[in-house]
PDB file of N, CA and C in Angstrom:
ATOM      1  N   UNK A   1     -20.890  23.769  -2.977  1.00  0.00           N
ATOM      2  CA  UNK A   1     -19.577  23.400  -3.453  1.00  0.00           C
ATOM      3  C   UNK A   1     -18.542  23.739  -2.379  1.00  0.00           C
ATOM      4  N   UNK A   2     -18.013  23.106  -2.141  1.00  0.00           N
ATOM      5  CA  UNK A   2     -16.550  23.176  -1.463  1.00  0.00           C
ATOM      6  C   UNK A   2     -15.674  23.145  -1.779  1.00  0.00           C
ATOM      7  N   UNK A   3     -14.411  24.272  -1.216  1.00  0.00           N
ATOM      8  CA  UNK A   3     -13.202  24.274  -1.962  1.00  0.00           C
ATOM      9  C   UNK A   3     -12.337  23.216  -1.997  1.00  0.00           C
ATOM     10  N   UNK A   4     -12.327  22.784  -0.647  1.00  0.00           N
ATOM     11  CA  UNK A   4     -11.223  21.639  -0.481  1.00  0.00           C
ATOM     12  C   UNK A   4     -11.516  21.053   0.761  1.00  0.00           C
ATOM     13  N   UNK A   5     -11.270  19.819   1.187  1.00  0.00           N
ATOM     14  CA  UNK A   5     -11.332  18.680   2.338  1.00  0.00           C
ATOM     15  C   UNK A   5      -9.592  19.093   2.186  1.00  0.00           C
ATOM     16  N   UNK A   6      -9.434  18.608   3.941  1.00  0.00           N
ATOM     17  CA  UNK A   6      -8.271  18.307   4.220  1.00  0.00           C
ATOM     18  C   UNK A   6      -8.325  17.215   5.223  1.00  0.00           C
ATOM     19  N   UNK A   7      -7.622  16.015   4.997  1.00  0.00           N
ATOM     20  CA  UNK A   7      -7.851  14.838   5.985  1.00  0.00           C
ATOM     21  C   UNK A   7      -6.340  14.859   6.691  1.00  0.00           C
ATOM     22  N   UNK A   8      -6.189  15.375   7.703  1.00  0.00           N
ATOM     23  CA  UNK A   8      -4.562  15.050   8.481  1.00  0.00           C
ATOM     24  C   UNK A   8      -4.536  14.184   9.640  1.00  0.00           C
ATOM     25  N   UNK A   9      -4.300  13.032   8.982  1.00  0.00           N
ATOM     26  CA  UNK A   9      -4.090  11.777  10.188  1.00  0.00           C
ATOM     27  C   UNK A   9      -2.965  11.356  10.163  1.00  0.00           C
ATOM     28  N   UNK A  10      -2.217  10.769  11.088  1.00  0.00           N
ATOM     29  CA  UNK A  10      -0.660   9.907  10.880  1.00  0.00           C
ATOM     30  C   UNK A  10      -0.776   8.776  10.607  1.00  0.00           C
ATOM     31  N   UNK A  11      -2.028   8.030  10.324  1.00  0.00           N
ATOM     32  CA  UNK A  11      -2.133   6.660   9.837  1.00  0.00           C
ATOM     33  C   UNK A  11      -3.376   6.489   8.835  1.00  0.00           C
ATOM     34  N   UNK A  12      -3.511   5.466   8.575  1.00  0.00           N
ATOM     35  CA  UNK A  12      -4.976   5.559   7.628  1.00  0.00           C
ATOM     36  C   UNK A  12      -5.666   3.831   8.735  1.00  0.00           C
ATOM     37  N   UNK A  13      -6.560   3.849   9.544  1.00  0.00           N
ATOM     38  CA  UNK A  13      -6.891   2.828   9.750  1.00  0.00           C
ATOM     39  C   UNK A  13      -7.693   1.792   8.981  1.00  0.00           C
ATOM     40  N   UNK A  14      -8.050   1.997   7.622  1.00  0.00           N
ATOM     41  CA  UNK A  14      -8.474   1.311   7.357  1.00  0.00           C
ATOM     42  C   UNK A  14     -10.066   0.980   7.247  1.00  0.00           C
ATOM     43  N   UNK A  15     -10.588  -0.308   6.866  1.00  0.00           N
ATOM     44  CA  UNK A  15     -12.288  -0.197   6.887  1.00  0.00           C
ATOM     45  C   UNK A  15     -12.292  -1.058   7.692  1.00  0.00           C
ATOM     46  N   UNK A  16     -13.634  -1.303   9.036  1.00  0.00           N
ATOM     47  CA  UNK A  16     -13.569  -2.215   9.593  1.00  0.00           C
ATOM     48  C   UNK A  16     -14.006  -3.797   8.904  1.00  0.00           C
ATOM     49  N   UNK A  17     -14.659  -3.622   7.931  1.00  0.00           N
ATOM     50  CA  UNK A  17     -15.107  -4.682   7.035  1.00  0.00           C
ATOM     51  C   UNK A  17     -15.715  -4.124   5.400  1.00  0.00           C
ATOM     52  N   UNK A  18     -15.828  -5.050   4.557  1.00  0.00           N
ATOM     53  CA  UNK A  18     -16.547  -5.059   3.180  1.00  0.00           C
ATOM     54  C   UNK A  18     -18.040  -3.829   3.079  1.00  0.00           C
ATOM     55  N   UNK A  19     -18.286  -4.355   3.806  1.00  0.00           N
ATOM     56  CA  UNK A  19     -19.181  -3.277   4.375  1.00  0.00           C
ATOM     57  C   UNK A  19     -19.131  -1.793   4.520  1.00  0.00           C
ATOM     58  N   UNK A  20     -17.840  -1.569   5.226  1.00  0.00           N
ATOM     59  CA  UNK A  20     -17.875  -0.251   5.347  1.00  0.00           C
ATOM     60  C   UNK A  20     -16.873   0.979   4.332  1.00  0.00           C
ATOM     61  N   UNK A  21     -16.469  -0.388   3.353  1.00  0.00           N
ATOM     62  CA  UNK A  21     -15.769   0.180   2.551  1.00  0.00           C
ATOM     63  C   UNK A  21     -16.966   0.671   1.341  1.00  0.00           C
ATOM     64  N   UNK A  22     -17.982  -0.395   1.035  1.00  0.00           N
ATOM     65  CA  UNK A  22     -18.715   0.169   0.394  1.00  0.00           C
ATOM     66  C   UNK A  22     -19.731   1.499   0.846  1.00  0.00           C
ATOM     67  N   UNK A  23     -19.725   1.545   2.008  1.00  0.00           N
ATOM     68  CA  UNK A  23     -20.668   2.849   2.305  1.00  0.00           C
ATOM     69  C   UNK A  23     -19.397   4.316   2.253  1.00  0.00           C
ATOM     70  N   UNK A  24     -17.843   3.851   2.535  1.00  0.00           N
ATOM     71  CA  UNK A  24     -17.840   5.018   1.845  1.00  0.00           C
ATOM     72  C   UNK A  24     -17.545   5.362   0.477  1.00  0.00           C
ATOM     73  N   UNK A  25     -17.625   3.962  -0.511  1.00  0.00           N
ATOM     74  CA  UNK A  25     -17.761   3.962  -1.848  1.00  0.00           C
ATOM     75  C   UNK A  25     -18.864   4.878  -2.224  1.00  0.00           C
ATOM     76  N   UNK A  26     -19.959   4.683  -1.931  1.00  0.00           N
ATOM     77  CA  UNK A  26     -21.203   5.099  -1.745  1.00  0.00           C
ATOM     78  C   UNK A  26     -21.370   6.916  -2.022  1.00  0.00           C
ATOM     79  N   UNK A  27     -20.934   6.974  -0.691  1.00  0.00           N
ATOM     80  CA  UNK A  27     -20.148   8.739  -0.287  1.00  0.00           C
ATOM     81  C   UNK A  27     -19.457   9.322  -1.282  1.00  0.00           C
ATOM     82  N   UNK A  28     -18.732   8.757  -1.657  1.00  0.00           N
ATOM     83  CA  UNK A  28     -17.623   9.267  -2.307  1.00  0.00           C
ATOM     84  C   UNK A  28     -18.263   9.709  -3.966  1.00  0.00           C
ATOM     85  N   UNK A  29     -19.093   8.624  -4.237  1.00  0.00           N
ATOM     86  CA  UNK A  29     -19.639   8.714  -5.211  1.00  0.00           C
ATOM     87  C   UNK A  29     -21.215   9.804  -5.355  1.00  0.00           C
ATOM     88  N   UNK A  30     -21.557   9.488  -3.859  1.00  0.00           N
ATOM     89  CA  UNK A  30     -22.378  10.972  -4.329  1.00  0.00           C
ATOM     90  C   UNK A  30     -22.239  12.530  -4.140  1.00  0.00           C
ATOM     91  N   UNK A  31     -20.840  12.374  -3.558  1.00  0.00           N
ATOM     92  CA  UNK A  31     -20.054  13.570  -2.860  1.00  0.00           C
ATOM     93  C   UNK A  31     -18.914  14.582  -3.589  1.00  0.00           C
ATOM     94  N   UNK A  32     -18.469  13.765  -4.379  1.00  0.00           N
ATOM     95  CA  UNK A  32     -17.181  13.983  -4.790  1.00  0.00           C
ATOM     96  C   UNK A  32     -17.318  15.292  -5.995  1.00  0.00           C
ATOM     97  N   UNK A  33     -18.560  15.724  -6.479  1.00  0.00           N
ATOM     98  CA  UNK A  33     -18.248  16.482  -7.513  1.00  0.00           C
ATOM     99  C   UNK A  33     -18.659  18.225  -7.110  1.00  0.00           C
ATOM    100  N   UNK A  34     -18.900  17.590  -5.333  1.00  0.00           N
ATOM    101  CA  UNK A  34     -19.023  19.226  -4.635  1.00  0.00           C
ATOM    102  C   UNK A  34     -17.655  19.436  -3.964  1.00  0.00           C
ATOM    103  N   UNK A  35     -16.861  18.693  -4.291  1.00  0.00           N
ATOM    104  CA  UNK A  35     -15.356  19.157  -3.756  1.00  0.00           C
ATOM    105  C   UNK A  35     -14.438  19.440  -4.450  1.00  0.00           C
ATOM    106  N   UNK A  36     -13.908  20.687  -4.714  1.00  0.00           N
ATOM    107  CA  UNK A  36     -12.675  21.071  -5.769  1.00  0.00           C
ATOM    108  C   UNK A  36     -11.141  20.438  -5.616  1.00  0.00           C
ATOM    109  N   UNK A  37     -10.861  20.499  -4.417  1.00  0.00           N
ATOM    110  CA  UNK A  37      -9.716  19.843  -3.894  1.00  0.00           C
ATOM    111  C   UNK A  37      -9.924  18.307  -3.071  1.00  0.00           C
ATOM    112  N   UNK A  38      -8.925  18.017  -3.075  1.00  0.00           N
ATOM    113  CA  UNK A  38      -8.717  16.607  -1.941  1.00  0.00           C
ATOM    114  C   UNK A  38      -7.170  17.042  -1.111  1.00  0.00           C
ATOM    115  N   UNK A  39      -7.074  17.602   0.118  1.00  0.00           N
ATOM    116  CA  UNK A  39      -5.236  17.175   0.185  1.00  0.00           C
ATOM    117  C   UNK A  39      -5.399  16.250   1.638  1.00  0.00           C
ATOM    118  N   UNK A  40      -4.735  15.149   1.364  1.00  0.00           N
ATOM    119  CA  UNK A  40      -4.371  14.298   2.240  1.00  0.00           C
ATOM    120  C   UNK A  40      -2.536  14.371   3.174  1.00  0.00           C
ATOM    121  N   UNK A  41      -2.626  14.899   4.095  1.00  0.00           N
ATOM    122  CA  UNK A  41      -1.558  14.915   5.086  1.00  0.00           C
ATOM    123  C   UNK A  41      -1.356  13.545   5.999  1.00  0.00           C
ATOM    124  N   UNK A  42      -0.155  13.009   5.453  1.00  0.00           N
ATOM    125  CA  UNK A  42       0.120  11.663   6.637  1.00  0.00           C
ATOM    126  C   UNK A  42       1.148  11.171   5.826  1.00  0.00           C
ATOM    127  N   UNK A  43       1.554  10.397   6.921  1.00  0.00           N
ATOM    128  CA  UNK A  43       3.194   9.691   6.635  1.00  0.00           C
ATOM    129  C   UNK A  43       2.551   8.504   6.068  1.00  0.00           C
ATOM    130  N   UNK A  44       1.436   7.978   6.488  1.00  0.00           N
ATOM    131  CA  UNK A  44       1.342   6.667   5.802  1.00  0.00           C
ATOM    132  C   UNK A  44       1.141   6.532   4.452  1.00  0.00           C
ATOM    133  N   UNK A  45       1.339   5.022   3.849  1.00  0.00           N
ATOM    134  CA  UNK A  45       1.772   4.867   2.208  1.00  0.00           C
ATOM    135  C   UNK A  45       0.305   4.792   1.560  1.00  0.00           C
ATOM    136  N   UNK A  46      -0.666   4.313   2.190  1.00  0.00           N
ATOM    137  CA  UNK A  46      -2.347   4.366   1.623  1.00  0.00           C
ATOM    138  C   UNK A  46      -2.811   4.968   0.994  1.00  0.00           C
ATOM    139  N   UNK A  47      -2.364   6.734   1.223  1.00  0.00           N
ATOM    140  CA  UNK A  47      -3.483   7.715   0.188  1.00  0.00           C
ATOM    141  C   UNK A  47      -2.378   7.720  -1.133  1.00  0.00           C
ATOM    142  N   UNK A  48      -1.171   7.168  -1.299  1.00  0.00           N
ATOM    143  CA  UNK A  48      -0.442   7.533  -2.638  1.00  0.00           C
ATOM    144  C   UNK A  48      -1.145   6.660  -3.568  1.00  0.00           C
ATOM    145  N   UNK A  49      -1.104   5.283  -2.840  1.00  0.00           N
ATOM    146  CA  UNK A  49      -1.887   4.375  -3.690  1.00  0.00           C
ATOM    147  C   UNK A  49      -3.701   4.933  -3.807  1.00  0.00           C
ATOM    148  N   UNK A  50      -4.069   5.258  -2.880  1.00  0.00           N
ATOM    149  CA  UNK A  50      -5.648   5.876  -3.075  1.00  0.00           C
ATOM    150  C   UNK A  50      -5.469   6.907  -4.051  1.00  0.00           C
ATOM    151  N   UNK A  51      -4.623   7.673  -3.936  1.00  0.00           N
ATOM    152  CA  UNK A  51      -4.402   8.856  -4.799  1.00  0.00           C
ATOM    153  C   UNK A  51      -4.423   8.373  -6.600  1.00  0.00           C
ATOM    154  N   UNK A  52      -3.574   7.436  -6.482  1.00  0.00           N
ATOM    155  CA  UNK A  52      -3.658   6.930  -7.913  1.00  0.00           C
ATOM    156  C   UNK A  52      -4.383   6.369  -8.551  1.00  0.00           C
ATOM    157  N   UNK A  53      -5.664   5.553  -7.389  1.00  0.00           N
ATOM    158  CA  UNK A  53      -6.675   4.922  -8.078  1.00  0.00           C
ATOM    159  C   UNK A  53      -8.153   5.936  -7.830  1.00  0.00           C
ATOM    160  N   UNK A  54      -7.802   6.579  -7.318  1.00  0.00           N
ATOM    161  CA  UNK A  54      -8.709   7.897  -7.250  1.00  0.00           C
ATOM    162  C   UNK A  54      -9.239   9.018  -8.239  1.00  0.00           C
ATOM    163  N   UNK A  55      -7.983   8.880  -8.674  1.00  0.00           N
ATOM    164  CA  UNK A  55      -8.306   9.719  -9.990  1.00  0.00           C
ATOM    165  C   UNK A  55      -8.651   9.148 -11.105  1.00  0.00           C
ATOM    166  N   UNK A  56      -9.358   8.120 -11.528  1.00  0.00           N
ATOM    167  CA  UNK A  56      -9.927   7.911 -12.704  1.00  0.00           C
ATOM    168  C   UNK A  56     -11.269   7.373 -12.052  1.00  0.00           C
ATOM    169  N   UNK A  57     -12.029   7.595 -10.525  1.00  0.00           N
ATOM    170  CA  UNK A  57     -13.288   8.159 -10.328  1.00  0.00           C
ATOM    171  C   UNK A  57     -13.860   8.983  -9.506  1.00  0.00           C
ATOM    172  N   UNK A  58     -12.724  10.078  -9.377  1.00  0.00           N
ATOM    173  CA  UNK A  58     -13.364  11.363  -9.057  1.00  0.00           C
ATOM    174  C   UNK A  58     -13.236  12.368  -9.499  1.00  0.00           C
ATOM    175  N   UNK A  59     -13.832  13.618  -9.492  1.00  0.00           N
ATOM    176  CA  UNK A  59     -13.373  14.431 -10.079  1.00  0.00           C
ATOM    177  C   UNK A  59     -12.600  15.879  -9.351  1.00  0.00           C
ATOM    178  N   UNK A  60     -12.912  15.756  -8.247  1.00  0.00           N
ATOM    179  CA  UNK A  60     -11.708  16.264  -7.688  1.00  0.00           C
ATOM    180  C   UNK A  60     -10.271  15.969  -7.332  1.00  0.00           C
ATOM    181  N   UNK A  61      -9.578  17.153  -7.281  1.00  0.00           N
ATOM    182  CA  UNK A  61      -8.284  17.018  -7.445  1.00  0.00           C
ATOM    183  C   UNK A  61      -7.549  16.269  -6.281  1.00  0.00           C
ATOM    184  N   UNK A  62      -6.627  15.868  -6.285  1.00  0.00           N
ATOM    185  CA  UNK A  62      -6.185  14.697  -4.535  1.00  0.00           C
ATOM    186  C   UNK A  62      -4.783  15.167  -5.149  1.00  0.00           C
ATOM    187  N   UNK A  63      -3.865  15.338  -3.488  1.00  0.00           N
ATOM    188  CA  UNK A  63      -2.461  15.319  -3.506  1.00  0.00           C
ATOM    189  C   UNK A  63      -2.191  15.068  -2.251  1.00  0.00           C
ATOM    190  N   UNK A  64      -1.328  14.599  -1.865  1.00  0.00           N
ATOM    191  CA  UNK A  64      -0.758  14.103  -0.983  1.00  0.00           C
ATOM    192  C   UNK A  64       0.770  14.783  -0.318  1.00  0.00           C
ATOM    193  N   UNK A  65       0.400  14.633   1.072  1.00  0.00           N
ATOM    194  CA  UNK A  65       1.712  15.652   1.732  1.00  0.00           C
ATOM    195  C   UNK A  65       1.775  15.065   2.756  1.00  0.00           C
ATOM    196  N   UNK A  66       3.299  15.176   3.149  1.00  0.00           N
ATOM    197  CA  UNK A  66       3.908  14.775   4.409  1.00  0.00           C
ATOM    198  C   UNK A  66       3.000  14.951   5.436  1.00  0.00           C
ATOM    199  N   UNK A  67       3.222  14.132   7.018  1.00  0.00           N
ATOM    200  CA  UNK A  67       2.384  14.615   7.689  1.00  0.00           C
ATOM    201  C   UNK A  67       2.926  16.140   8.342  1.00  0.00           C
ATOM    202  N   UNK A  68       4.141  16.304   8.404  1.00  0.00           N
ATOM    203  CA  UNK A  68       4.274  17.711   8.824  1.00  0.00           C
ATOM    204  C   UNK A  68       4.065  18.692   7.965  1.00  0.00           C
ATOM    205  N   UNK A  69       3.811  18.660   7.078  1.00  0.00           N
ATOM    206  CA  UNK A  69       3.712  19.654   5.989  1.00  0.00           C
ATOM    207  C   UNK A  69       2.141  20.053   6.065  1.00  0.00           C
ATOM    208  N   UNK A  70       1.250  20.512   6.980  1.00  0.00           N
ATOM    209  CA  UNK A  70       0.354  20.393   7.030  1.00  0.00           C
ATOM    210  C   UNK A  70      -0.167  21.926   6.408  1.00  0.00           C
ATOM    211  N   UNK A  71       0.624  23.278   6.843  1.00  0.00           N
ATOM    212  CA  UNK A  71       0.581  24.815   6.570  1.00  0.00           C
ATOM    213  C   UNK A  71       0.738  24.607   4.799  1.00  0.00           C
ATOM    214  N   UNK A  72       1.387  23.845   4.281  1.00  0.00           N
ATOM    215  CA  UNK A  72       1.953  23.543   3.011  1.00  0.00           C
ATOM    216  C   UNK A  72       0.259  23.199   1.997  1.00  0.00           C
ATOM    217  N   UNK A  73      -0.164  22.130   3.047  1.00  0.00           N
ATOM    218  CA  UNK A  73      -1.101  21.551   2.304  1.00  0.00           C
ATOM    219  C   UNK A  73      -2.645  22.187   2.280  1.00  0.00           C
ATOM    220  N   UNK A  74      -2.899  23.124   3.482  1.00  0.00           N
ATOM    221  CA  UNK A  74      -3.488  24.282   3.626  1.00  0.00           C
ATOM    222  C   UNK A  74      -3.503  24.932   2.568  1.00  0.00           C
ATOM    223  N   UNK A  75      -2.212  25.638   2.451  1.00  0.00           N
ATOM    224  CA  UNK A  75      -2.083  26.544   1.053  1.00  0.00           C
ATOM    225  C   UNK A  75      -3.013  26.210  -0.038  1.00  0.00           C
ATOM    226  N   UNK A  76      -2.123  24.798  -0.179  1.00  0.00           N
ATOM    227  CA  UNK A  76      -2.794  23.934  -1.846  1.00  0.00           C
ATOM    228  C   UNK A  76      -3.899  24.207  -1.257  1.00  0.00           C
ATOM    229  N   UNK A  77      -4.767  24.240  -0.590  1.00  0.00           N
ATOM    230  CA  UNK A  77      -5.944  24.016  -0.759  1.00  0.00           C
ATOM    231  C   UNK A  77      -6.652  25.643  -0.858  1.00  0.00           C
ATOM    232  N   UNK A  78      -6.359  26.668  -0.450  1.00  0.00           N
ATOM    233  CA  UNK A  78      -6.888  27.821  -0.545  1.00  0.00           C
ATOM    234  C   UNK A  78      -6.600  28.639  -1.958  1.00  0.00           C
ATOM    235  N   UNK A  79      -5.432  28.207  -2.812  1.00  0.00           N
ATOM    236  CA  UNK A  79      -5.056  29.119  -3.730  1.00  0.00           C
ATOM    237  C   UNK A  79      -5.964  27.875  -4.908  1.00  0.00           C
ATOM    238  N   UNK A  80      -6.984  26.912  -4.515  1.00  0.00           N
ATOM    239  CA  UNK A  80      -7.562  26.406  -5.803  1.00  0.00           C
ATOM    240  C   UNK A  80      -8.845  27.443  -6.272  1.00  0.00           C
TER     241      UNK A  80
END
């Protein structure tokens, strides 16, 4: 089990094709119930919308933070 992932990128690039969105569909789905937290750091608008459709199939927790707020989003992730 893991406490928390932290992903801090300034962009989200995206999948290169259909393909690779399903392999990390895939992941996500056999992964997701050894992770307590999710915090995503970045200016871009992608993980708010991921964030929202995220949570009705995973079961870890996801929040989203500025990209400078990175010490911020650390925290969230140690006091779960």
């Amino acid at each position: 089990m893991l406490q928390g992932v932290l992903i801090h990128t300034t962009g989200f690039p995206g999948w290169e094709n259909v393909g690779g969105f399903a392999a990390h569909m895939h992941f996500v789905r056999e992964h997701h119930k050894k992770v307590k937290r999710v915090g995503i750091v970045t200016d871009s608008s992608f993980p708010a919308i991921a964030e929202s459709l995220a949570k009705h199939f995973v079961s870890a927790e996801l929040k989203t933070f500025p990209f400078a707020d990175y010490e911020k989003a650390l925290a969230w992730l140690r006091c779960a």
